[in-house]
Protein backbone atom coordinates (compact mmCIF):
# COMPACT_ATOMS: atom_id res chain seq x y z
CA UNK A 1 119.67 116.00 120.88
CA UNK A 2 119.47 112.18 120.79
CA UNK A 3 116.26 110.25 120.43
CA UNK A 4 116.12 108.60 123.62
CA UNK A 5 115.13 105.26 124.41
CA UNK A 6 111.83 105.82 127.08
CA UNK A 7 109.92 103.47 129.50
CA UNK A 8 106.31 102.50 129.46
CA UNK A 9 104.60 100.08 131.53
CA UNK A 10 105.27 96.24 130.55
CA UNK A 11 107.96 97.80 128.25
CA UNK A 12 109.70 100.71 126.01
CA UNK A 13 110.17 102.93 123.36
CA UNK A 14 113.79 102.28 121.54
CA UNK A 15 114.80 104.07 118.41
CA UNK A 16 113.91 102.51 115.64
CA UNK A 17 117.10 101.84 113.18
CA UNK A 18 117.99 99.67 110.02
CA UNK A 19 118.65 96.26 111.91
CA UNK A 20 114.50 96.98 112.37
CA UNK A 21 113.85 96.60 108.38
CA UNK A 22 112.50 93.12 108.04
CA UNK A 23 110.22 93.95 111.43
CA UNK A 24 109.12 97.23 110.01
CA UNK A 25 108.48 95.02 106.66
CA UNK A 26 106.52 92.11 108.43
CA UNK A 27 104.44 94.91 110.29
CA UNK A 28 103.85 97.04 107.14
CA UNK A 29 102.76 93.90 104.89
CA UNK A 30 100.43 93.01 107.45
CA UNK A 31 97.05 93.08 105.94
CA UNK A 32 95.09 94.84 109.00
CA UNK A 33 97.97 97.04 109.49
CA UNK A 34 98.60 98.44 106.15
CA UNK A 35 94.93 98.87 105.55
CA UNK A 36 94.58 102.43 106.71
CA UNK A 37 98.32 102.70 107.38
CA UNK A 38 99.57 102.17 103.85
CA UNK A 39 96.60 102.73 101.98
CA UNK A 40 96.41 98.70 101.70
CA UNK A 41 99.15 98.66 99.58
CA UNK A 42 102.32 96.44 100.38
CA UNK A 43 105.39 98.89 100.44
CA UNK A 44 108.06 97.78 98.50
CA UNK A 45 111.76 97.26 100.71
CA UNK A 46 112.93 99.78 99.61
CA UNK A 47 110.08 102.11 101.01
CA UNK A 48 109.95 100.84 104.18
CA UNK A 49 114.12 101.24 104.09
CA UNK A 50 113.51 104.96 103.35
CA UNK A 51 110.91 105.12 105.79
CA UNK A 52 113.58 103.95 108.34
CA UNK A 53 116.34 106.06 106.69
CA UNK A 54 114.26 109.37 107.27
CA UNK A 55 113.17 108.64 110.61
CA UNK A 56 117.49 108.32 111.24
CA UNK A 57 117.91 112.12 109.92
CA UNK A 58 115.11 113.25 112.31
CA UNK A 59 116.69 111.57 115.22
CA UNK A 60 118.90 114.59 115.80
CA UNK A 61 115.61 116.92 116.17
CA UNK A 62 114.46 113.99 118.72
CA UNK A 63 111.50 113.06 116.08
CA UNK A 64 111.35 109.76 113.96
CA UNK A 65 110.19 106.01 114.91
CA UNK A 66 110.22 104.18 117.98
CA UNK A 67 110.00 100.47 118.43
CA UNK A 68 107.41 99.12 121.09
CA UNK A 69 109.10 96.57 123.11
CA UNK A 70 106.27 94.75 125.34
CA UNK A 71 108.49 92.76 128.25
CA UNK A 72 107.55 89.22 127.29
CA UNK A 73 106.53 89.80 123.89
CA UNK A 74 109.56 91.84 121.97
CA UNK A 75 108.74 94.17 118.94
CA UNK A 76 104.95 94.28 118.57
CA UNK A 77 104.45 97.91 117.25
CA UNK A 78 106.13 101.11 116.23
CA UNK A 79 105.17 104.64 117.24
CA UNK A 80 106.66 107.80 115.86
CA UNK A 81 106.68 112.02 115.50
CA UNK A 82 107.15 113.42 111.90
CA UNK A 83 107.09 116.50 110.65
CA UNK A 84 103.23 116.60 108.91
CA UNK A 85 102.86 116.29 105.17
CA UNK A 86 102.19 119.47 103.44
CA UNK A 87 98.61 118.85 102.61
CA UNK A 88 97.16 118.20 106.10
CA UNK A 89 98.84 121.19 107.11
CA UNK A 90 96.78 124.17 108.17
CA UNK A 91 98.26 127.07 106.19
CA UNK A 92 96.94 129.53 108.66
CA UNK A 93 98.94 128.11 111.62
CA UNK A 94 102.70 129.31 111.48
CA UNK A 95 105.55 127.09 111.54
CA UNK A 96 106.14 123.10 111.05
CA UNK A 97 103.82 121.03 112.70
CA UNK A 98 104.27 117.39 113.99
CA UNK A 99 101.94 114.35 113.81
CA UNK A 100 102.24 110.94 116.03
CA UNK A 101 102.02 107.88 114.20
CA UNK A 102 100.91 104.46 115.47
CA UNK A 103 100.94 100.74 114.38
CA UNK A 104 100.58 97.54 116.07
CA UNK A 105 100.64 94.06 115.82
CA UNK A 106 96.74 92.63 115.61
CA UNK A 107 98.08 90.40 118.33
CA UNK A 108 98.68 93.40 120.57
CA UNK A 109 95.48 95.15 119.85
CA UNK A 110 93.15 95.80 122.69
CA UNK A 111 95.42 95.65 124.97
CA UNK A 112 96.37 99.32 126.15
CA UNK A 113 99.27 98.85 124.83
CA UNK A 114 98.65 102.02 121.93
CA UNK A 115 97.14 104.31 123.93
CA UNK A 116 100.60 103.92 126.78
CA UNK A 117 102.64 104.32 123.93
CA UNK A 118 101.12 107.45 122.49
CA UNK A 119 100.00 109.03 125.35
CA UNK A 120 104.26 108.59 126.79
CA UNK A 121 104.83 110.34 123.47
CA UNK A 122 102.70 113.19 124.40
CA UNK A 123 104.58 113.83 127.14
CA UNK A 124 107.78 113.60 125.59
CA UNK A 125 106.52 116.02 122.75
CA UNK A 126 105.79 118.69 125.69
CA UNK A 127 108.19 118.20 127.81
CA UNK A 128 111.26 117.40 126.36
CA UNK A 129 110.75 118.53 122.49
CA UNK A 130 108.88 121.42 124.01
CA UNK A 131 105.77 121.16 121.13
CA UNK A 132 102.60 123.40 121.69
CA UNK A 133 100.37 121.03 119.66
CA UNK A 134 100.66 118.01 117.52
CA UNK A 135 98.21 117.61 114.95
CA UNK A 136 97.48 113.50 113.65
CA UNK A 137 95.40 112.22 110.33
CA UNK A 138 93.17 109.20 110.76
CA UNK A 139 91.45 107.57 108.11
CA UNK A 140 87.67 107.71 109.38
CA UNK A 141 86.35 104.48 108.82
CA UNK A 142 90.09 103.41 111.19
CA UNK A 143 87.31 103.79 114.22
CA UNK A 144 90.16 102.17 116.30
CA UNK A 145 92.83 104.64 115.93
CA UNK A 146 89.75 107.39 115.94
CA UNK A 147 89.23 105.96 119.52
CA UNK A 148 92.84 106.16 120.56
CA UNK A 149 92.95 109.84 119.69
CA UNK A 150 90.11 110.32 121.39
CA UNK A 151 91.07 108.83 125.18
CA UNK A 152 94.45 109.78 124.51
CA UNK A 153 93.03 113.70 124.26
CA UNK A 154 92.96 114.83 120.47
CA UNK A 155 90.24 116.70 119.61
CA UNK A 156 88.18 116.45 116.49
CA UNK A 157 89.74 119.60 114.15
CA UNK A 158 88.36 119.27 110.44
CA UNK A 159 88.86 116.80 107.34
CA UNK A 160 90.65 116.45 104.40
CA UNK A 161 91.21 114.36 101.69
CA UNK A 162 93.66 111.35 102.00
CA UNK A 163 94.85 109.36 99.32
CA UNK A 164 93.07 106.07 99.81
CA UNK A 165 90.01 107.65 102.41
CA UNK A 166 88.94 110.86 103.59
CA UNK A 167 91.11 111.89 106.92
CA UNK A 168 89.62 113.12 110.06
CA UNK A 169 92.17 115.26 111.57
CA UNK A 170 92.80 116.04 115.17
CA UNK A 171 94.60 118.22 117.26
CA UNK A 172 96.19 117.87 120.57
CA UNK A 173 97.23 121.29 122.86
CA UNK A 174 100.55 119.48 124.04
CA UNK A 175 101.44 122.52 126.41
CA UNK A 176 98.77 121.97 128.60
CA UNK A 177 99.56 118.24 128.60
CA UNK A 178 102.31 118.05 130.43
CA UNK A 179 104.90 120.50 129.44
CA UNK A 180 106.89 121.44 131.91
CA UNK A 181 107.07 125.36 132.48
């Protein structure tokens, strides 16, 4: 499987890849972005390069980072599926799960533009990837991306401690959002 490039409205979703590395950097060092994302910290090059180098080796399982395109506006976010970190993982659920990622541009905020994004990667993670649930980590005092998870259809499922904040986790039933039977 390829990761495939996918439409949204007033733009799309293209695989992110290594000519992205000074975008992904800019985004990143962004000091509203890497707040919750990063844990404020500004991630060295050659972090964000891995970051882009393991999203490459999950492109074959259709999981990694996409780049939202707006039409108009170019690059002004990325938005991805990876394999959860061991910690937020609930060791009474069987098998891998996956968690959506999200990060705009201030400049694009309140704009719809996140919860398109994420709520076209639901579907993907259904339909095409075939997931039963995806499970995400949100700082809680990140009310905004608490919000998205919310309209896009996450449900509240439990805490746990993050490195910077604790994490309110949620959890999405994918197959009964839009996989196809």
């Amino acid at each position: 499987m390829k990761k495939p490039d996918i439409d949204i409205a007033d733009g799309h979703l293209r695989p992110a890849d290594t000519d992205d590395l000074q975008f992904l950097i800019e985004l990143l060092h962004n000091l509203e972005v890497r707040r919750y994302l990063c844990d404020d910290r500004a991630l060295p090059r050659e972090s964000v390069a891995e970051l882009l180098s393991t999203s490459k080796e999950l492109d074959p399982r259709g999981l990694g980072l996409w780049i939202i395109e707006q039409t108009g506006s170019g690059a002004v976010g990325i938005v991805g599926l990876q394999p959860v970190s061991f910690e937020l993982a609930d060791p009474s659920v069987q098998g891998e799960r996956i968690e959506p990622i999200i990060a705009l541009h201030p400049g694009s905020w309140g704009k719809g533009i996140a919860t398109r994004a994420m709520n076209t990667l639901i579907q993907y993670a259904g339909s095409v990837l075939g997931l039963d649930d995806l499970l995400a980590a949100v700082d809680v005092p990140n009310t905004r991306s608490c919000a998205l998870m919310l309209r896009c259809g996450f449900v509240p499922a439990g805490y746990a401690n993050g490195p910077a904040n604790r994490l309110m986790l949620f959890r999405l039933d994918v197959a009964g959002n839009g996989k196809q039977g």
